[in-house]
PDB file of N, CA and C in Angstrom:
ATOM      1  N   UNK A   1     166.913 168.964  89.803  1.00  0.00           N
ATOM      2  CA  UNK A   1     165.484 168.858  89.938  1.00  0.00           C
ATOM      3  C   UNK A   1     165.088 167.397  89.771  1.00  0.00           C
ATOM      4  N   UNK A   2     164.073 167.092  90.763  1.00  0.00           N
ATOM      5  CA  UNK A   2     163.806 165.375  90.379  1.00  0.00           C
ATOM      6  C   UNK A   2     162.031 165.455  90.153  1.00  0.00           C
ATOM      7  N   UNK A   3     161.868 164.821  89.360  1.00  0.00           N
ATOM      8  CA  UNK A   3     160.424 164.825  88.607  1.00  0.00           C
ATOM      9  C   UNK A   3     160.054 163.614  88.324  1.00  0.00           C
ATOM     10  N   UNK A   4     158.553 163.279  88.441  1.00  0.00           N
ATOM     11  CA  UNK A   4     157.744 162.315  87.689  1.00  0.00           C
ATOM     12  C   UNK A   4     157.147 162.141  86.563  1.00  0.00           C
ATOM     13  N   UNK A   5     156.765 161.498  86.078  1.00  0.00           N
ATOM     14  CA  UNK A   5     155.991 161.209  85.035  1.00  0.00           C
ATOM     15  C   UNK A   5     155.088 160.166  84.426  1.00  0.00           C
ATOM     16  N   UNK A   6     153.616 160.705  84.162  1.00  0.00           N
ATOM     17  CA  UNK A   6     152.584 159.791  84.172  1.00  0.00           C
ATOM     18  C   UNK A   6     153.119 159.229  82.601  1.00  0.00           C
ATOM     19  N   UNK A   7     152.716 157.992  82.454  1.00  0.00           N
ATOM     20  CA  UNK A   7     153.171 157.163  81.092  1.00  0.00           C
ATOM     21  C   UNK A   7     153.201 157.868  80.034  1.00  0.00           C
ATOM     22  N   UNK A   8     151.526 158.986  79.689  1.00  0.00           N
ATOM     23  CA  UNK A   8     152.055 159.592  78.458  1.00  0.00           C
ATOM     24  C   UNK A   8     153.246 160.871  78.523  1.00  0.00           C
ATOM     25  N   UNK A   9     153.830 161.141  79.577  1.00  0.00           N
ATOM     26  CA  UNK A   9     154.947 161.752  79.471  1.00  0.00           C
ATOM     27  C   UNK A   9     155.057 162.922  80.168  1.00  0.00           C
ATOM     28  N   UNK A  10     153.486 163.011  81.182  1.00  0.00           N
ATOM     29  CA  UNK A  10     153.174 164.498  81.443  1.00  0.00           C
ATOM     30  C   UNK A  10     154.230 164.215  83.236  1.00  0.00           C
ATOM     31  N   UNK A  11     153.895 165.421  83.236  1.00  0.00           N
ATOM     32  CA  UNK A  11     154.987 165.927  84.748  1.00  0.00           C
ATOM     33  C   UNK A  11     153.301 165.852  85.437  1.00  0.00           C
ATOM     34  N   UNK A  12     153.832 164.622  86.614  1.00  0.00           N
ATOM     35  CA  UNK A  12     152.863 164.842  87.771  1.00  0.00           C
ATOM     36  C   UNK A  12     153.311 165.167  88.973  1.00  0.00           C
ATOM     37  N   UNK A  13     154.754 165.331  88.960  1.00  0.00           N
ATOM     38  CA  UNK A  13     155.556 166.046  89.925  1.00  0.00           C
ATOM     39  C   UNK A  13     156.620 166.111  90.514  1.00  0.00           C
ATOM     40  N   UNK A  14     157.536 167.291  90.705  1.00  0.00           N
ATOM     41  CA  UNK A  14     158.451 167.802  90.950  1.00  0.00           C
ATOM     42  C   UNK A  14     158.892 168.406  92.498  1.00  0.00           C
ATOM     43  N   UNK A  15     160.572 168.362  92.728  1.00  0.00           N
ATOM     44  CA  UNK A  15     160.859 168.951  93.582  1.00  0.00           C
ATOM     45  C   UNK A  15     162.224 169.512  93.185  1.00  0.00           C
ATOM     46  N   UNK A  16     162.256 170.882  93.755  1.00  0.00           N
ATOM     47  CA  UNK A  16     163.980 171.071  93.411  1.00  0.00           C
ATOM     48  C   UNK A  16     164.822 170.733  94.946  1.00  0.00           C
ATOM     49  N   UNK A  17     166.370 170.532  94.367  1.00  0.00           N
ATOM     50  CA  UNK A  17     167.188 170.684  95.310  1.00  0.00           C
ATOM     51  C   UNK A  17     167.558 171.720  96.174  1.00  0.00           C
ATOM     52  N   UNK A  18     166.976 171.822  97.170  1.00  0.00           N
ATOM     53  CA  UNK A  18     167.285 173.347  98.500  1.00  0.00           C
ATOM     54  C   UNK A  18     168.809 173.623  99.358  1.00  0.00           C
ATOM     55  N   UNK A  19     169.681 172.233  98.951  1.00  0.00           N
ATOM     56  CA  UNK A  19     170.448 172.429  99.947  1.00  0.00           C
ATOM     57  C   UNK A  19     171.603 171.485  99.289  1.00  0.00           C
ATOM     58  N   UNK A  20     173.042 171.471  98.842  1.00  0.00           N
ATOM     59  CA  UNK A  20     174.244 171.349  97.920  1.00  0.00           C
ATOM     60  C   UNK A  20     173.882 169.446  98.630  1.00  0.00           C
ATOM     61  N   UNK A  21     173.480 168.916  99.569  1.00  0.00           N
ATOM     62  CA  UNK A  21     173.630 167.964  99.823  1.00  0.00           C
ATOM     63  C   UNK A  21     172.365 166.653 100.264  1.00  0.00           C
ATOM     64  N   UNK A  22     171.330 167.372  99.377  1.00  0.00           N
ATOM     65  CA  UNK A  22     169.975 166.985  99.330  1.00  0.00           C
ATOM     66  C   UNK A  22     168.836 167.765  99.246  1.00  0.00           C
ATOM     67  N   UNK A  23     167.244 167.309  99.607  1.00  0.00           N
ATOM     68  CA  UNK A  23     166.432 168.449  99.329  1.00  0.00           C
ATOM     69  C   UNK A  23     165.935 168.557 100.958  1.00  0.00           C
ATOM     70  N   UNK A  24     165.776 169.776 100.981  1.00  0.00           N
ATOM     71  CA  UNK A  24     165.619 170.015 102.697  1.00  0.00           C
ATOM     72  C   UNK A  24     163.757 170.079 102.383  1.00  0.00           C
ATOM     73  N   UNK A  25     163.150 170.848 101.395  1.00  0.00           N
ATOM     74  CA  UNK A  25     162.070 170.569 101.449  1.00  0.00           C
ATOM     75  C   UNK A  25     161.501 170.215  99.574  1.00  0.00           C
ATOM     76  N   UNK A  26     160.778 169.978  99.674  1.00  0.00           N
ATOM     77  CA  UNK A  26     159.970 170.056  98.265  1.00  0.00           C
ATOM     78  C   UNK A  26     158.885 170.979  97.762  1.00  0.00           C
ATOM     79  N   UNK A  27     159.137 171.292  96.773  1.00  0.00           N
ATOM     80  CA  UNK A  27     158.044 171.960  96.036  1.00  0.00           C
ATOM     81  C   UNK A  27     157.251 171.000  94.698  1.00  0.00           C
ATOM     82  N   UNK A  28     155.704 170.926  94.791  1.00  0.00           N
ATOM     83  CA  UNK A  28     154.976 170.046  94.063  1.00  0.00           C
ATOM     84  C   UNK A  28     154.369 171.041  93.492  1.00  0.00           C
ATOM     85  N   UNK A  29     154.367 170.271  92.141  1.00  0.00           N
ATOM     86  CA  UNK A  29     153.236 170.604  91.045  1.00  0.00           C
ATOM     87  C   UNK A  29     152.012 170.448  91.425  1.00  0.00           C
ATOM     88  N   UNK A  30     150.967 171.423  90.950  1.00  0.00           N
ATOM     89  CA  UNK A  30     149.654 171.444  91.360  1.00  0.00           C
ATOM     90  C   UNK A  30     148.955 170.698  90.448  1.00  0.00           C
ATOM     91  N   UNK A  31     149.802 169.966  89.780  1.00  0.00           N
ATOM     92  CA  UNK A  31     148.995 168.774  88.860  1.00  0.00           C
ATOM     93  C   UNK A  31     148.483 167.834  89.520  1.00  0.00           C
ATOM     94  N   UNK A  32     148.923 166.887  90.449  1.00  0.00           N
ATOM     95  CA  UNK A  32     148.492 165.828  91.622  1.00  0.00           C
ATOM     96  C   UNK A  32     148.803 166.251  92.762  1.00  0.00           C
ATOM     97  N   UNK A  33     148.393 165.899  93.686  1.00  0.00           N
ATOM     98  CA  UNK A  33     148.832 165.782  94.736  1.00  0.00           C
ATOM     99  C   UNK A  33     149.543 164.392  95.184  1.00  0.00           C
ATOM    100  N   UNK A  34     150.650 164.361  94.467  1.00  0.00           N
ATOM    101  CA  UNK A  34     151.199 163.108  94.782  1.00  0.00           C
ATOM    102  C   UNK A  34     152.783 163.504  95.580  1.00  0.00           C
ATOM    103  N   UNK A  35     153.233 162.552  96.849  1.00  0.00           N
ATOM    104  CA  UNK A  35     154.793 162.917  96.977  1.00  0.00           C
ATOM    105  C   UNK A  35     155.083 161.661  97.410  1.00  0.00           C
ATOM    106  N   UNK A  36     155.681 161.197  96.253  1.00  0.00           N
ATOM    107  CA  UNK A  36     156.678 159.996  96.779  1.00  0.00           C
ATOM    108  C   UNK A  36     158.036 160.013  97.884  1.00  0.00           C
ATOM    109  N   UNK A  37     158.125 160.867  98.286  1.00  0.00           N
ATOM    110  CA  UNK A  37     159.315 161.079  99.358  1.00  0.00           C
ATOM    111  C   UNK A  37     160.535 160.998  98.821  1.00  0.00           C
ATOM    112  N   UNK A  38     160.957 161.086  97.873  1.00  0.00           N
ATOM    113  CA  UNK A  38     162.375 160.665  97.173  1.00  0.00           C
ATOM    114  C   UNK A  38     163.100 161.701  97.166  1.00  0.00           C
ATOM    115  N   UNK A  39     164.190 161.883  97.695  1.00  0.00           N
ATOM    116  CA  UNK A  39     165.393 162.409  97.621  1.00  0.00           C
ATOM    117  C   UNK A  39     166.414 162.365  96.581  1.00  0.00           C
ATOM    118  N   UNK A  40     167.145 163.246  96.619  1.00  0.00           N
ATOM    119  CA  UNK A  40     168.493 162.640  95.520  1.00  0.00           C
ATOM    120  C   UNK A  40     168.856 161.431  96.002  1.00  0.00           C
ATOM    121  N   UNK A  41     169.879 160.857  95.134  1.00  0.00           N
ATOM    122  CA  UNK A  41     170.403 159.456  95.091  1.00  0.00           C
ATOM    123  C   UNK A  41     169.454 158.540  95.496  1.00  0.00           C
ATOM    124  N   UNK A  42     168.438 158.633  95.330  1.00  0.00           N
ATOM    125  CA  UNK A  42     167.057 157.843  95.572  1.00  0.00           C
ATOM    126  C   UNK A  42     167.015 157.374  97.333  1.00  0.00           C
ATOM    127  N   UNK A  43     167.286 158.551  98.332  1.00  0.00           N
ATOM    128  CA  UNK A  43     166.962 158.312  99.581  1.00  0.00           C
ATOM    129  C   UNK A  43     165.264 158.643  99.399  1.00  0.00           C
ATOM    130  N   UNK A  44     164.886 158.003 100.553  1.00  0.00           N
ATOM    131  CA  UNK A  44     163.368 157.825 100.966  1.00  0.00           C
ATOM    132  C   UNK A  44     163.233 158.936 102.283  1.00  0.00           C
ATOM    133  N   UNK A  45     162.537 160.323 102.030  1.00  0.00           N
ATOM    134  CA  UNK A  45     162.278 161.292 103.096  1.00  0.00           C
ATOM    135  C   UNK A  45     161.399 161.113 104.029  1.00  0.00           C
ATOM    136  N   UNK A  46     161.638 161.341 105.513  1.00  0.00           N
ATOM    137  CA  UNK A  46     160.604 160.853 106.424  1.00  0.00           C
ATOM    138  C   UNK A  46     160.427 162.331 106.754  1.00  0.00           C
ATOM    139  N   UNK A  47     159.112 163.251 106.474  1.00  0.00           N
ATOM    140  CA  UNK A  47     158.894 164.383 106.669  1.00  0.00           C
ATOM    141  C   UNK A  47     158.690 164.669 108.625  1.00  0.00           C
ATOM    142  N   UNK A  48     158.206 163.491 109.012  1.00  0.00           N
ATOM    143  CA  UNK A  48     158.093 163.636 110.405  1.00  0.00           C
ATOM    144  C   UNK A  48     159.427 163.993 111.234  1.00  0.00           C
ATOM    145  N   UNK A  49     160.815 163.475 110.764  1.00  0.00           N
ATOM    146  CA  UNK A  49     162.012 163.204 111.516  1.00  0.00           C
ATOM    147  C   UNK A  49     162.601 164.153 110.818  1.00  0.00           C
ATOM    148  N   UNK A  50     162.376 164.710 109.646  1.00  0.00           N
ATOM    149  CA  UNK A  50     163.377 165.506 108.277  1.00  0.00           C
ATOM    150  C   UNK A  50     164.574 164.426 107.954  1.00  0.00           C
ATOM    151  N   UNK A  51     164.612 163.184 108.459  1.00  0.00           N
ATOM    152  CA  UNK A  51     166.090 162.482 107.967  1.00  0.00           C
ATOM    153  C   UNK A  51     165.416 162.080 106.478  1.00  0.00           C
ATOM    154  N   UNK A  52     166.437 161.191 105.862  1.00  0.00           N
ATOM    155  CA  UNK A  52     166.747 160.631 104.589  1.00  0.00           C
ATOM    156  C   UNK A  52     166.903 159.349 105.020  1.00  0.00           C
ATOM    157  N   UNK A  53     166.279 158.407 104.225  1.00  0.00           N
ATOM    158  CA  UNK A  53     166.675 156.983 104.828  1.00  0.00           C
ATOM    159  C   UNK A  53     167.691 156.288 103.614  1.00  0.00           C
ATOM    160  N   UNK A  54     168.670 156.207 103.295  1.00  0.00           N
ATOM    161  CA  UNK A  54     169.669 155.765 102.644  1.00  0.00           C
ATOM    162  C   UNK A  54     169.985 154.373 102.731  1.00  0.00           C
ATOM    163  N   UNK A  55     169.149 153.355 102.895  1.00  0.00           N
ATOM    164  CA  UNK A  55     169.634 151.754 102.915  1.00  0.00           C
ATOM    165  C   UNK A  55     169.546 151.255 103.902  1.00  0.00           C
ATOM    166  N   UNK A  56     171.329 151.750 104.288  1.00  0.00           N
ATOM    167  CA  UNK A  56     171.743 151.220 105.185  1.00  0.00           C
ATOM    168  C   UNK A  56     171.638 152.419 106.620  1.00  0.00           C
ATOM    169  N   UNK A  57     171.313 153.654 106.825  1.00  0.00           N
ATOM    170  CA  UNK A  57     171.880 154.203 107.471  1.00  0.00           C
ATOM    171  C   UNK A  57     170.498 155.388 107.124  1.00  0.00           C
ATOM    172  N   UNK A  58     170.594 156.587 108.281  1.00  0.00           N
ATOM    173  CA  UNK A  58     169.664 157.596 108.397  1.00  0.00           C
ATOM    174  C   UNK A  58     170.598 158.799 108.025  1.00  0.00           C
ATOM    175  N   UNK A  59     170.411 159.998 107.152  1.00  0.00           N
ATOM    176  CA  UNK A  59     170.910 160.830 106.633  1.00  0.00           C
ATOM    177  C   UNK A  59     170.072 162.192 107.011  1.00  0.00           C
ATOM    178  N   UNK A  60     170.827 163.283 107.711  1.00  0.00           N
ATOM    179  CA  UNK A  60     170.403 164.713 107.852  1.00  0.00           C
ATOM    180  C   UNK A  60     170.788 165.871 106.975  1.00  0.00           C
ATOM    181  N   UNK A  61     169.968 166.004 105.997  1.00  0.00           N
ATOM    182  CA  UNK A  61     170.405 166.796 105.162  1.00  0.00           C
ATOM    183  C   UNK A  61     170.858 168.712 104.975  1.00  0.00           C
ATOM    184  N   UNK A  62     170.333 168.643 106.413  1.00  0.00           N
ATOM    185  CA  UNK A  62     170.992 170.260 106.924  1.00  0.00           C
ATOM    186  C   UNK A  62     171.755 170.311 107.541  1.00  0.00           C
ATOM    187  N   UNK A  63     172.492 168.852 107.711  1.00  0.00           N
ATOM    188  CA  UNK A  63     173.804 168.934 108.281  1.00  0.00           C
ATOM    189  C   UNK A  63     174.885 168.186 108.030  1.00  0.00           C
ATOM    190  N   UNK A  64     174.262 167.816 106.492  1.00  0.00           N
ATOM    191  CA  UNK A  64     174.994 166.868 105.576  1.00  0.00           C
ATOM    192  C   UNK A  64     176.046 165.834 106.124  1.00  0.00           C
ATOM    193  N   UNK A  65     175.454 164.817 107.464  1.00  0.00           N
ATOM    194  CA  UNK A  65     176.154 164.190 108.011  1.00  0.00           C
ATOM    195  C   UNK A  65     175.026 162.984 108.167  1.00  0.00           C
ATOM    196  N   UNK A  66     175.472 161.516 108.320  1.00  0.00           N
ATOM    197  CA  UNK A  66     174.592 160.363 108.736  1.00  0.00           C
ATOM    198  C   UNK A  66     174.591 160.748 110.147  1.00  0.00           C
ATOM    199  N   UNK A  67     173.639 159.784 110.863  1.00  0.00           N
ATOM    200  CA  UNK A  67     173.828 160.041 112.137  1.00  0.00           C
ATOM    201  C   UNK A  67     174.161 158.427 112.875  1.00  0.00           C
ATOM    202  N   UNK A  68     174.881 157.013 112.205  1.00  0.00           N
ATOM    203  CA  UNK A  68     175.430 156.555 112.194  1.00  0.00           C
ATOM    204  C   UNK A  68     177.086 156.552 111.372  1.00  0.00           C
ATOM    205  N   UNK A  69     178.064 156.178 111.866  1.00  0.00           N
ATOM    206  CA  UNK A  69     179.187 155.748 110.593  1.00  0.00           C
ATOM    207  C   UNK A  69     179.048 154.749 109.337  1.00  0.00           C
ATOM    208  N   UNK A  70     179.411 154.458 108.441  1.00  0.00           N
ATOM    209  CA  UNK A  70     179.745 154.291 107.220  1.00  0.00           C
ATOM    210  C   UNK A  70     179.832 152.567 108.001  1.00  0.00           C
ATOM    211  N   UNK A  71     179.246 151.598 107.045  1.00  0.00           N
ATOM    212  CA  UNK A  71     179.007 150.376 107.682  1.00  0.00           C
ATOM    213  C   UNK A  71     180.199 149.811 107.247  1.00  0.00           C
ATOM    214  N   UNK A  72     180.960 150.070 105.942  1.00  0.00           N
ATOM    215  CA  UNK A  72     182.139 149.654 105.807  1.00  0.00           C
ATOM    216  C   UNK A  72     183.493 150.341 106.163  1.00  0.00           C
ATOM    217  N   UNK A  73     183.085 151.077 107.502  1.00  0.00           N
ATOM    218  CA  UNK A  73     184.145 151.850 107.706  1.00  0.00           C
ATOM    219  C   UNK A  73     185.146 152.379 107.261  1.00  0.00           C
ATOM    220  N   UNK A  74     186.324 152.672 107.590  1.00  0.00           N
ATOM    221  CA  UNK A  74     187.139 153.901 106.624  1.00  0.00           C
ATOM    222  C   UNK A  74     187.358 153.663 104.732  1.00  0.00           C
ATOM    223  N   UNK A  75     186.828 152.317 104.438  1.00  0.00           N
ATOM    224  CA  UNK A  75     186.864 151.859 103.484  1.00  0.00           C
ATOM    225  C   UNK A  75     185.990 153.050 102.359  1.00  0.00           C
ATOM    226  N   UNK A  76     184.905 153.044 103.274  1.00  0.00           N
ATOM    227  CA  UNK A  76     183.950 154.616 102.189  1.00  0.00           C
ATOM    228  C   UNK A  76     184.522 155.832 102.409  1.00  0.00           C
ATOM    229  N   UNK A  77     185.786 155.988 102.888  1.00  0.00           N
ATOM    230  CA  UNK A  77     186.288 157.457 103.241  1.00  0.00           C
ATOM    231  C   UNK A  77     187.148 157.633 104.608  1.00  0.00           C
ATOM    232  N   UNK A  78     187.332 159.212 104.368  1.00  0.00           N
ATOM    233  CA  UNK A  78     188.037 159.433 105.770  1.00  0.00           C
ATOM    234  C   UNK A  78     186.669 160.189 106.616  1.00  0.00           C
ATOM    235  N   UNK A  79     185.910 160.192 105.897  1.00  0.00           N
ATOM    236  CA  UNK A  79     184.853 160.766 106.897  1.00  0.00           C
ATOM    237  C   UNK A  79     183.586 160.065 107.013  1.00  0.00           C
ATOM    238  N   UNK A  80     183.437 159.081 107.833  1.00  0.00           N
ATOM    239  CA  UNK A  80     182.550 157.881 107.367  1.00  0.00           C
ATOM    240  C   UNK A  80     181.184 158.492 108.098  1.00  0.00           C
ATOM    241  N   UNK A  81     180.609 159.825 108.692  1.00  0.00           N
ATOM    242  CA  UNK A  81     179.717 160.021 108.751  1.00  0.00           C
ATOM    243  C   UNK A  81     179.558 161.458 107.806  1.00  0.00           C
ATOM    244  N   UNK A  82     179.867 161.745 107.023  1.00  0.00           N
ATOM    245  CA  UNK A  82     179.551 162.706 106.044  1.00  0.00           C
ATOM    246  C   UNK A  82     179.280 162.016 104.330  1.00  0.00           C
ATOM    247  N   UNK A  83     178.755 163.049 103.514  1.00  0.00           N
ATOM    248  CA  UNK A  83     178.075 162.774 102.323  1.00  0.00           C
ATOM    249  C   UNK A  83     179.242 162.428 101.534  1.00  0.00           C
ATOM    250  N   UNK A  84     179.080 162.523 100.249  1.00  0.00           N
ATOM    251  CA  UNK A  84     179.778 161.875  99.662  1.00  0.00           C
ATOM    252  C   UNK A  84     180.661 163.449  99.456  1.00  0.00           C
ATOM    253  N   UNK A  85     181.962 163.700  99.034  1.00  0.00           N
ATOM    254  CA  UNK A  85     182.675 164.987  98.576  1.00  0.00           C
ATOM    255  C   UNK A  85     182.070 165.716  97.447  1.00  0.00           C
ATOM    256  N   UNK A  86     182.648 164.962  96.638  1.00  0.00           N
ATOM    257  CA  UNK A  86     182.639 165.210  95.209  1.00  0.00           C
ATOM    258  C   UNK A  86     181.049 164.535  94.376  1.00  0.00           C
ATOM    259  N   UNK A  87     180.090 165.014  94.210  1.00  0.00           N
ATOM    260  CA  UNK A  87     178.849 164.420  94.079  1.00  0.00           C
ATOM    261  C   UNK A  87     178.710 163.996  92.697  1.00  0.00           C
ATOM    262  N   UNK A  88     179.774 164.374  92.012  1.00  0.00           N
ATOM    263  CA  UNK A  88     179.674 164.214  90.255  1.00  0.00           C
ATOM    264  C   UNK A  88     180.815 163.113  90.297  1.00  0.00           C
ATOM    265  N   UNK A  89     181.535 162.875  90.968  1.00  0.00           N
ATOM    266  CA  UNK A  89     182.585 161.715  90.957  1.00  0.00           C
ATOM    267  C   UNK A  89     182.641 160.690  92.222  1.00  0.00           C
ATOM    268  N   UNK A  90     181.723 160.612  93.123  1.00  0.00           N
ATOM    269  CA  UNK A  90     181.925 159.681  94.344  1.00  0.00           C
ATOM    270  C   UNK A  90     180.724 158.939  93.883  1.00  0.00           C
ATOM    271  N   UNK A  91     181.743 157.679  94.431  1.00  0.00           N
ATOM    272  CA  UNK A  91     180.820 156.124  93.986  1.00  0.00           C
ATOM    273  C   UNK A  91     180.702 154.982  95.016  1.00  0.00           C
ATOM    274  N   UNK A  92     179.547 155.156  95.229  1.00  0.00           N
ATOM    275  CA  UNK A  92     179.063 153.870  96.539  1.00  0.00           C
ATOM    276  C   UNK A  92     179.683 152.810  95.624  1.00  0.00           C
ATOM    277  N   UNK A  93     180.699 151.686  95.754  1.00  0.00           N
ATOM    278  CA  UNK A  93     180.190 150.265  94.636  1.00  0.00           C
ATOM    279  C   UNK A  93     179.761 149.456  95.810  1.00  0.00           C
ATOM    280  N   UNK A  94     179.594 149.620  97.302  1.00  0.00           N
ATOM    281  CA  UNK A  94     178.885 148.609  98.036  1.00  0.00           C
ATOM    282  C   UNK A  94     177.216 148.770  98.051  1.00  0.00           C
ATOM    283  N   UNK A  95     176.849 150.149  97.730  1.00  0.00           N
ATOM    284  CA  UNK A  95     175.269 150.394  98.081  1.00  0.00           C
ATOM    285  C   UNK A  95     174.768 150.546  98.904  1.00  0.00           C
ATOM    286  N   UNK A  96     175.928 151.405  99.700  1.00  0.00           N
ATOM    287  CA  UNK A  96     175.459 151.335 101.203  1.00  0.00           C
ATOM    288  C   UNK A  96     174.910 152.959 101.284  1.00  0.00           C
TER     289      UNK A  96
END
């Protein structure tokens, strides 16, 4: 679940995860109407396109694939247009 919070600590809003490899949609608190677009691993959601904008690269999260390759090629993997495997142990160290 990824959530906000106004300074004194209150929840101005939430979304859960819909899909093992991001959030396909969001659900908000009826506290604000606020949506920062944020995804896991802090991608930026473009609700118009449904991609994920990840840095370097555009991310589809219902098909848990980029729709470019991996800018450092086989170096991030053997599958340089898919997510990361292992989500509790895979580590960008380029930031791509």
């Amino acid at each position: 679940m990824l959530g906000l919070l106004d300074p004194t600590g209150k929840l101005q809003w939430q979304a859960e995860t819909q899909s093992l490899w991001g959030l396909t949609f969001s659900q908000y608190s009826k506290i604000q109407p606020l949506d920062p677009q944020l995804l896991f691993a802090g991608q930026y959601y473009d609700s118009e396109s449904g991609l994920a904008y990840n840095r370097f690269r555009y991310y589809d999260p219902e098909t848990a694939c980029y729709l470019c390759p991996d800018p450092i090629g086989l170096l991030g993997g053997e599958t340089p247009y898919g997510y990361v495997i292992n989500l509790n142990g895979g580590i960008d160290f380029y930031l791509m």
